[in-house]
N, C-alpha and C. Protein backbone atom coordinates (compact mmCIF):
# COMPACT_ATOMS: atom_id res chain seq x y z
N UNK A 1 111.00 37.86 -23.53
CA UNK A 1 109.95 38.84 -23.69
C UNK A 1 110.39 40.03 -24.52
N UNK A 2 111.28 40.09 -24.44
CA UNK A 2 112.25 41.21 -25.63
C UNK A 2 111.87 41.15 -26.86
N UNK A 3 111.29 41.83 -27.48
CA UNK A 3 110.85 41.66 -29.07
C UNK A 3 109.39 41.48 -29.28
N UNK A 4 108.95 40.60 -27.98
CA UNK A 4 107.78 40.61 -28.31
C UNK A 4 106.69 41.68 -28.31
N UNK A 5 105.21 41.13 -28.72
CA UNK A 5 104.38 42.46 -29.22
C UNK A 5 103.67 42.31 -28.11
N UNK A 6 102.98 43.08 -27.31
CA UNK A 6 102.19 43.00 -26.39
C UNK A 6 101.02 43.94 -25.85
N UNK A 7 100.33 43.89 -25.52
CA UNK A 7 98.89 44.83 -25.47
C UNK A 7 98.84 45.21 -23.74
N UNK A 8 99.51 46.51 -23.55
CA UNK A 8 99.08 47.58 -22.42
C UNK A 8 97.77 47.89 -21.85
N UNK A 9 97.33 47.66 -21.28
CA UNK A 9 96.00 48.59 -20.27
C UNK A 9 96.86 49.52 -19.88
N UNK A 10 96.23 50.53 -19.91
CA UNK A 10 96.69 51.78 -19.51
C UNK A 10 95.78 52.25 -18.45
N UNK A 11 96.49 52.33 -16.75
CA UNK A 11 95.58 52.50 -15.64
C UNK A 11 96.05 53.85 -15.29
N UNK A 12 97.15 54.33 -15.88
CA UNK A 12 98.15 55.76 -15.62
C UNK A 12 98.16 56.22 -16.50
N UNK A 13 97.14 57.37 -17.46
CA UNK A 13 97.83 57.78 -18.65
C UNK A 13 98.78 59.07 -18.47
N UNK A 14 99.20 59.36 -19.49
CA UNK A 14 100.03 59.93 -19.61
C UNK A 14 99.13 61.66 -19.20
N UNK A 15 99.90 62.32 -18.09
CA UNK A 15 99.21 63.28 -17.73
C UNK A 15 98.44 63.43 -16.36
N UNK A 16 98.85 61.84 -15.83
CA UNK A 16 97.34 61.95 -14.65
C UNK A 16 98.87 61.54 -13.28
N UNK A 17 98.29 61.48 -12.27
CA UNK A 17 98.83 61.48 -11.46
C UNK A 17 98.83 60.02 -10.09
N UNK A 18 99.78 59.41 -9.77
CA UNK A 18 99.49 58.07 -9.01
C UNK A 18 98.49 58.86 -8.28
N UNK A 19 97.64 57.12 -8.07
CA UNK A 19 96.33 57.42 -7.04
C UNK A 19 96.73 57.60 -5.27
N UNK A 20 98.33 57.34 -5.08
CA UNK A 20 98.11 56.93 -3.72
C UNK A 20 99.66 58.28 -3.22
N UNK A 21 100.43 58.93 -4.13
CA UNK A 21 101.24 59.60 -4.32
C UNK A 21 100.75 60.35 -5.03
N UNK A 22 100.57 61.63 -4.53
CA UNK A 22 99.96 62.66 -5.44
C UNK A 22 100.91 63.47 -6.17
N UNK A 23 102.32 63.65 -5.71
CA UNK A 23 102.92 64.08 -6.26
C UNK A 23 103.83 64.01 -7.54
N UNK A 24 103.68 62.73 -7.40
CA UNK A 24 103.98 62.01 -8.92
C UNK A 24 103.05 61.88 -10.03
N UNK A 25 103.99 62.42 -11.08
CA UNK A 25 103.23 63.01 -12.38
C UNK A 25 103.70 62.03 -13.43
N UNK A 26 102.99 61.51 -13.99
CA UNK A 26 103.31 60.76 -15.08
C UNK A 26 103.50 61.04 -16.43
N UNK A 27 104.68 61.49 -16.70
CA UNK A 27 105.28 62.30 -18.19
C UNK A 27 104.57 60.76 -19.49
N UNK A 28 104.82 59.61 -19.11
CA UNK A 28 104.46 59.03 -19.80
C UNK A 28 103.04 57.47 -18.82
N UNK A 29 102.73 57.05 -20.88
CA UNK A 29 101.34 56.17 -20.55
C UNK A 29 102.00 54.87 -19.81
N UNK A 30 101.51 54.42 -18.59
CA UNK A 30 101.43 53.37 -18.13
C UNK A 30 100.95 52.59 -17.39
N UNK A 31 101.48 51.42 -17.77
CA UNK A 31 100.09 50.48 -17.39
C UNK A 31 100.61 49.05 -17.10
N UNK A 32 99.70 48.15 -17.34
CA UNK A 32 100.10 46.17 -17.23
C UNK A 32 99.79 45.46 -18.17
N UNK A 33 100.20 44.06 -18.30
CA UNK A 33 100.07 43.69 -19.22
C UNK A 33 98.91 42.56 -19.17
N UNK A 34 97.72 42.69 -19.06
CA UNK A 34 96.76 41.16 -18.71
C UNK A 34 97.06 39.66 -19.05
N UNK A 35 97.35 39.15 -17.80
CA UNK A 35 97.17 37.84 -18.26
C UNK A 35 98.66 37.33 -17.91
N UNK A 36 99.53 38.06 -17.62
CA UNK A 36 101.23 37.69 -17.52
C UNK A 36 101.74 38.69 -16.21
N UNK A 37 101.92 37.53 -15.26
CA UNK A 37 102.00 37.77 -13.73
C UNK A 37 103.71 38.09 -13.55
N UNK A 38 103.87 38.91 -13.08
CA UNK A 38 105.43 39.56 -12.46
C UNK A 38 105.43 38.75 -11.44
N UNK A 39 107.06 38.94 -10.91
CA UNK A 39 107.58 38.54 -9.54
C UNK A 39 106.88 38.94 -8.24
N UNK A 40 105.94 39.98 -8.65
CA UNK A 40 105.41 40.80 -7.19
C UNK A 40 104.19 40.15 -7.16
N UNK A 41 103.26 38.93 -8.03
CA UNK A 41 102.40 38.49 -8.02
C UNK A 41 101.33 39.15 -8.44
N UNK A 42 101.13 40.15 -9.14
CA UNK A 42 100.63 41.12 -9.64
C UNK A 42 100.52 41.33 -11.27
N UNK A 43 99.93 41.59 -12.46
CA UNK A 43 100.07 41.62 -13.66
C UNK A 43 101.40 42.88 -14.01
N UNK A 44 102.20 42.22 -14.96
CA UNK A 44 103.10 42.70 -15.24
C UNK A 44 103.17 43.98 -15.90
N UNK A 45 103.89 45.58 -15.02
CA UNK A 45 103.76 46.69 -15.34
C UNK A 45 104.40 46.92 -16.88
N UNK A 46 104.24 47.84 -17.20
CA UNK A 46 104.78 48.50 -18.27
C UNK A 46 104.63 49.90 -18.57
N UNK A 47 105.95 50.51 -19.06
CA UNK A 47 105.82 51.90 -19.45
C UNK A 47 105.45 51.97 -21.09
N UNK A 48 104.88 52.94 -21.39
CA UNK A 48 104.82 52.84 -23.11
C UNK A 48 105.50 54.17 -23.32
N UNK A 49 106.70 54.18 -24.11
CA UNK A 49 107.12 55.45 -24.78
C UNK A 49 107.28 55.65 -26.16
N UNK A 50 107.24 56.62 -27.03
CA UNK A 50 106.77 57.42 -28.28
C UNK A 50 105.56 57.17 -28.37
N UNK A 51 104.62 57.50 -27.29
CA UNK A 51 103.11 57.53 -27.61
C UNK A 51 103.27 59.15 -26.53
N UNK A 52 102.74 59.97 -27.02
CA UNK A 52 102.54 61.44 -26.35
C UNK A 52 101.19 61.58 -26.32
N UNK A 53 100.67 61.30 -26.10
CA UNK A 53 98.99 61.34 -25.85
C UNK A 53 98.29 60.44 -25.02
N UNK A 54 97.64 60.67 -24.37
CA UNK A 54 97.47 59.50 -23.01
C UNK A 54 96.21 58.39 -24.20
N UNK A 55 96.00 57.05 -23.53
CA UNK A 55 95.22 56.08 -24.25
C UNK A 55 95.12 55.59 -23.12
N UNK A 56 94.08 54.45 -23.71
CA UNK A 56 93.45 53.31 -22.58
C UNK A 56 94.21 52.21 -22.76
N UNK A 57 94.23 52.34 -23.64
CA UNK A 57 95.21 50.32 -24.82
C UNK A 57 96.04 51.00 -25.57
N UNK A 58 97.36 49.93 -25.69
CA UNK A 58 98.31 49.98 -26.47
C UNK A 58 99.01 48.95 -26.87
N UNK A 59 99.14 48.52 -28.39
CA UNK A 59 100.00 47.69 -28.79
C UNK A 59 101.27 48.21 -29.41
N UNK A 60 101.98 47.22 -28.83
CA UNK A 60 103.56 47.74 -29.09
C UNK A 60 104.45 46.64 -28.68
N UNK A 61 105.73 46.81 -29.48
CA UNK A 61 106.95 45.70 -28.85
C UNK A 61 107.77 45.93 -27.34
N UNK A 62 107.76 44.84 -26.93
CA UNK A 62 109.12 45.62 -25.42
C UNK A 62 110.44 45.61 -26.41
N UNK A 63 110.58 46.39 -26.08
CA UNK A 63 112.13 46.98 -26.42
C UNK A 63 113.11 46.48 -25.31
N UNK A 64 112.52 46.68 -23.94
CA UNK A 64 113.68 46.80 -22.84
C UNK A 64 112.99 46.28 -21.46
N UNK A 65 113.69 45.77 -20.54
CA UNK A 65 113.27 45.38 -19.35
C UNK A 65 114.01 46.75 -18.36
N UNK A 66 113.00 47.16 -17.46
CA UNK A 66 113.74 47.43 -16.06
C UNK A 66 113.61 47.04 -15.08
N UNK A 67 115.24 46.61 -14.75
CA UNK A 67 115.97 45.12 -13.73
C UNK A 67 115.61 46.38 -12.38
N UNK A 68 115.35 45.94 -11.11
CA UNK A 68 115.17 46.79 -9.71
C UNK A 68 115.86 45.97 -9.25
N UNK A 69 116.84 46.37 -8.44
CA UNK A 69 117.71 46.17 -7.74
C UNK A 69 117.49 45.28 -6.09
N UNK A 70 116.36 46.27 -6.03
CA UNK A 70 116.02 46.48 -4.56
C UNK A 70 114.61 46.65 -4.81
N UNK A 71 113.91 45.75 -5.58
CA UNK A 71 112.30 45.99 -5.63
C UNK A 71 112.15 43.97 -6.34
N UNK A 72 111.07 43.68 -5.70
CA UNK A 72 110.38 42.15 -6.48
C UNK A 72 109.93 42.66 -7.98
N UNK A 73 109.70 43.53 -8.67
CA UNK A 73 109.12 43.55 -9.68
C UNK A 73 110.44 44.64 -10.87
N UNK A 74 109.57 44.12 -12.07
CA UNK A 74 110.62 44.31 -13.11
C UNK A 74 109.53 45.37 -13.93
N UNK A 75 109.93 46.22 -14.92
CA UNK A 75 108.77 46.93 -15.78
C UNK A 75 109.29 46.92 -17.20
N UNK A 76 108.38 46.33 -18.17
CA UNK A 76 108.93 46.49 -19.27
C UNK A 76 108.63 47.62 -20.18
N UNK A 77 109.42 47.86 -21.00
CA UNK A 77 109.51 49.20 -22.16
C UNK A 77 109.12 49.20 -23.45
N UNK A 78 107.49 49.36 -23.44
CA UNK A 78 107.05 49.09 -24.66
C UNK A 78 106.78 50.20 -25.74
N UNK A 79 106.74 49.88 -26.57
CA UNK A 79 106.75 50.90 -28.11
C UNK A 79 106.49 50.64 -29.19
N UNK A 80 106.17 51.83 -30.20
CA UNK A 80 105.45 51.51 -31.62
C UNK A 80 106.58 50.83 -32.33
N UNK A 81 106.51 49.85 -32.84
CA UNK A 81 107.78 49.03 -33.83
C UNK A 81 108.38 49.83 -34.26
N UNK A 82 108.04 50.91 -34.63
CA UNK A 82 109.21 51.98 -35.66
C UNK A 82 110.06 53.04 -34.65
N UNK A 83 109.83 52.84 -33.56
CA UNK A 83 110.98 53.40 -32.33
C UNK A 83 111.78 52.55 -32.19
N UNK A 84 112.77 53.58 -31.39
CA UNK A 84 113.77 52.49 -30.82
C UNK A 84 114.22 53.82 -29.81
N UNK A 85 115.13 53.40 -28.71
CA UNK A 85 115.72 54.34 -27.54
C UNK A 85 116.44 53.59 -26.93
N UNK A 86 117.58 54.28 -26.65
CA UNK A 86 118.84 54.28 -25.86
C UNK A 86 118.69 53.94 -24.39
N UNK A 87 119.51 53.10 -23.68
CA UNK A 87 119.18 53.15 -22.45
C UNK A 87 118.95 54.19 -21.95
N UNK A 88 119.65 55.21 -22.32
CA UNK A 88 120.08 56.68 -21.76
C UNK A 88 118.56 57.35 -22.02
N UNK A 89 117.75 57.23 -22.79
CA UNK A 89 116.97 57.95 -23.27
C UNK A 89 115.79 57.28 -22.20
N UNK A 90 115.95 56.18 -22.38
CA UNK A 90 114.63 55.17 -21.66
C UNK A 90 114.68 55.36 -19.72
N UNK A 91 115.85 55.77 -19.56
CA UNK A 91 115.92 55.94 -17.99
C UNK A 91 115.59 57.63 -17.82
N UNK A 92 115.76 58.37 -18.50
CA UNK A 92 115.68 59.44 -18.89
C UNK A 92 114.13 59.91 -18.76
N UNK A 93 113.51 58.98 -19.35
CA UNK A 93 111.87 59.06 -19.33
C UNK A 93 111.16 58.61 -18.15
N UNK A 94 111.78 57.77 -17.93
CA UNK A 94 111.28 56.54 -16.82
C UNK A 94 111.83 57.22 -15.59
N UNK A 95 112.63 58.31 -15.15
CA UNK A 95 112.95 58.97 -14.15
C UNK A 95 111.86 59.28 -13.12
N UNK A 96 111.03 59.82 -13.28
CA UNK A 96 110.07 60.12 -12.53
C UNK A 96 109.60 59.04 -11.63
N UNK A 97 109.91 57.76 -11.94
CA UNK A 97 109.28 56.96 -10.92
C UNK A 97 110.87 55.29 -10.21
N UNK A 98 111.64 55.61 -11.51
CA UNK A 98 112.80 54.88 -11.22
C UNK A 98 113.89 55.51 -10.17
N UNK A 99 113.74 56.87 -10.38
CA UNK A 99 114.87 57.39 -9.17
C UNK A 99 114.54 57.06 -7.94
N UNK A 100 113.40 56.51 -7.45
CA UNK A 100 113.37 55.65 -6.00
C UNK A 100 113.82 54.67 -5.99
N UNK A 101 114.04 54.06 -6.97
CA UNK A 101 115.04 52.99 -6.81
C UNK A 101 116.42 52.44 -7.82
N UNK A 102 117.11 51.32 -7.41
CA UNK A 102 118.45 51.04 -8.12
C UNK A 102 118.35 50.18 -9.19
N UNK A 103 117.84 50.80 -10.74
CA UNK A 103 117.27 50.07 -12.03
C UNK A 103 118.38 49.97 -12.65
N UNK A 104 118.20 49.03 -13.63
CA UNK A 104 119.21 48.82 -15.04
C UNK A 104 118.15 49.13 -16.01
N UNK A 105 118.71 49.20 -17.49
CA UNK A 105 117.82 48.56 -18.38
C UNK A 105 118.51 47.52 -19.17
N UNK A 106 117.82 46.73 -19.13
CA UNK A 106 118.22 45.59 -19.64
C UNK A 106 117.46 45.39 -21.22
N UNK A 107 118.78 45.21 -22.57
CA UNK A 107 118.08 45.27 -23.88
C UNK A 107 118.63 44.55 -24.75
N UNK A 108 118.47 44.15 -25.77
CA UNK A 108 119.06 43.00 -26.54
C UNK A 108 120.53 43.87 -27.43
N UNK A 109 121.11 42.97 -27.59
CA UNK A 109 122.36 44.17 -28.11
C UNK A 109 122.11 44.16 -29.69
């Protein structure tokens, strides 16, 4: 799934807040991917980063997987082809909702 291009629904944009955790703020757009089922039986999440403006849809490549340690589901790291980011940068972003749990990112070398 690495490389590939894939089209986001965006149910979290960037700016709004989980429906069931109010306290969590979503610095960035995210969403799932229709049609391609995760381990949790559920359509497969995704974060989108270098998009700063919240949207409904997004096409973009995964760049990166995040591996959970201690969770059934994985989230991938999608973006405009002309980005690219560091693990360091991508956990960095993705903080807000990964520090509950024990992630990698997993990326093509």
């Amino acid at each position: 799934m690495i490389g590939d291009i894939v089209t986001v629904t965006v149910d979290r944009p960037l700016g709004s807040c989980h429906p069931e955790h109010k306290d969590m703020y979503y610095p960035v757009n995210y969403g799932y991917i229709e049609g391609i089922i995760a381990p949790d039986g559920e359509e497969q999440d995704a974060y989108i980063l270098g998009v700063n403006v919240p949207v409904e849809k997004f096409t973009g490549r995964v760049i990166a997987v995040i591996h959970r340690d201690d969770d059934a589901e994985e989230k991938w790291v999608v973006c405009p082809d002309e980005f690219s980011f560091s693990r360091e940068e991508i956990m960095e972003m993705v903080d807000f909702q990964e520090k509950y749990f024990r992630s990698e990112v997993i990326m093509q070398i």
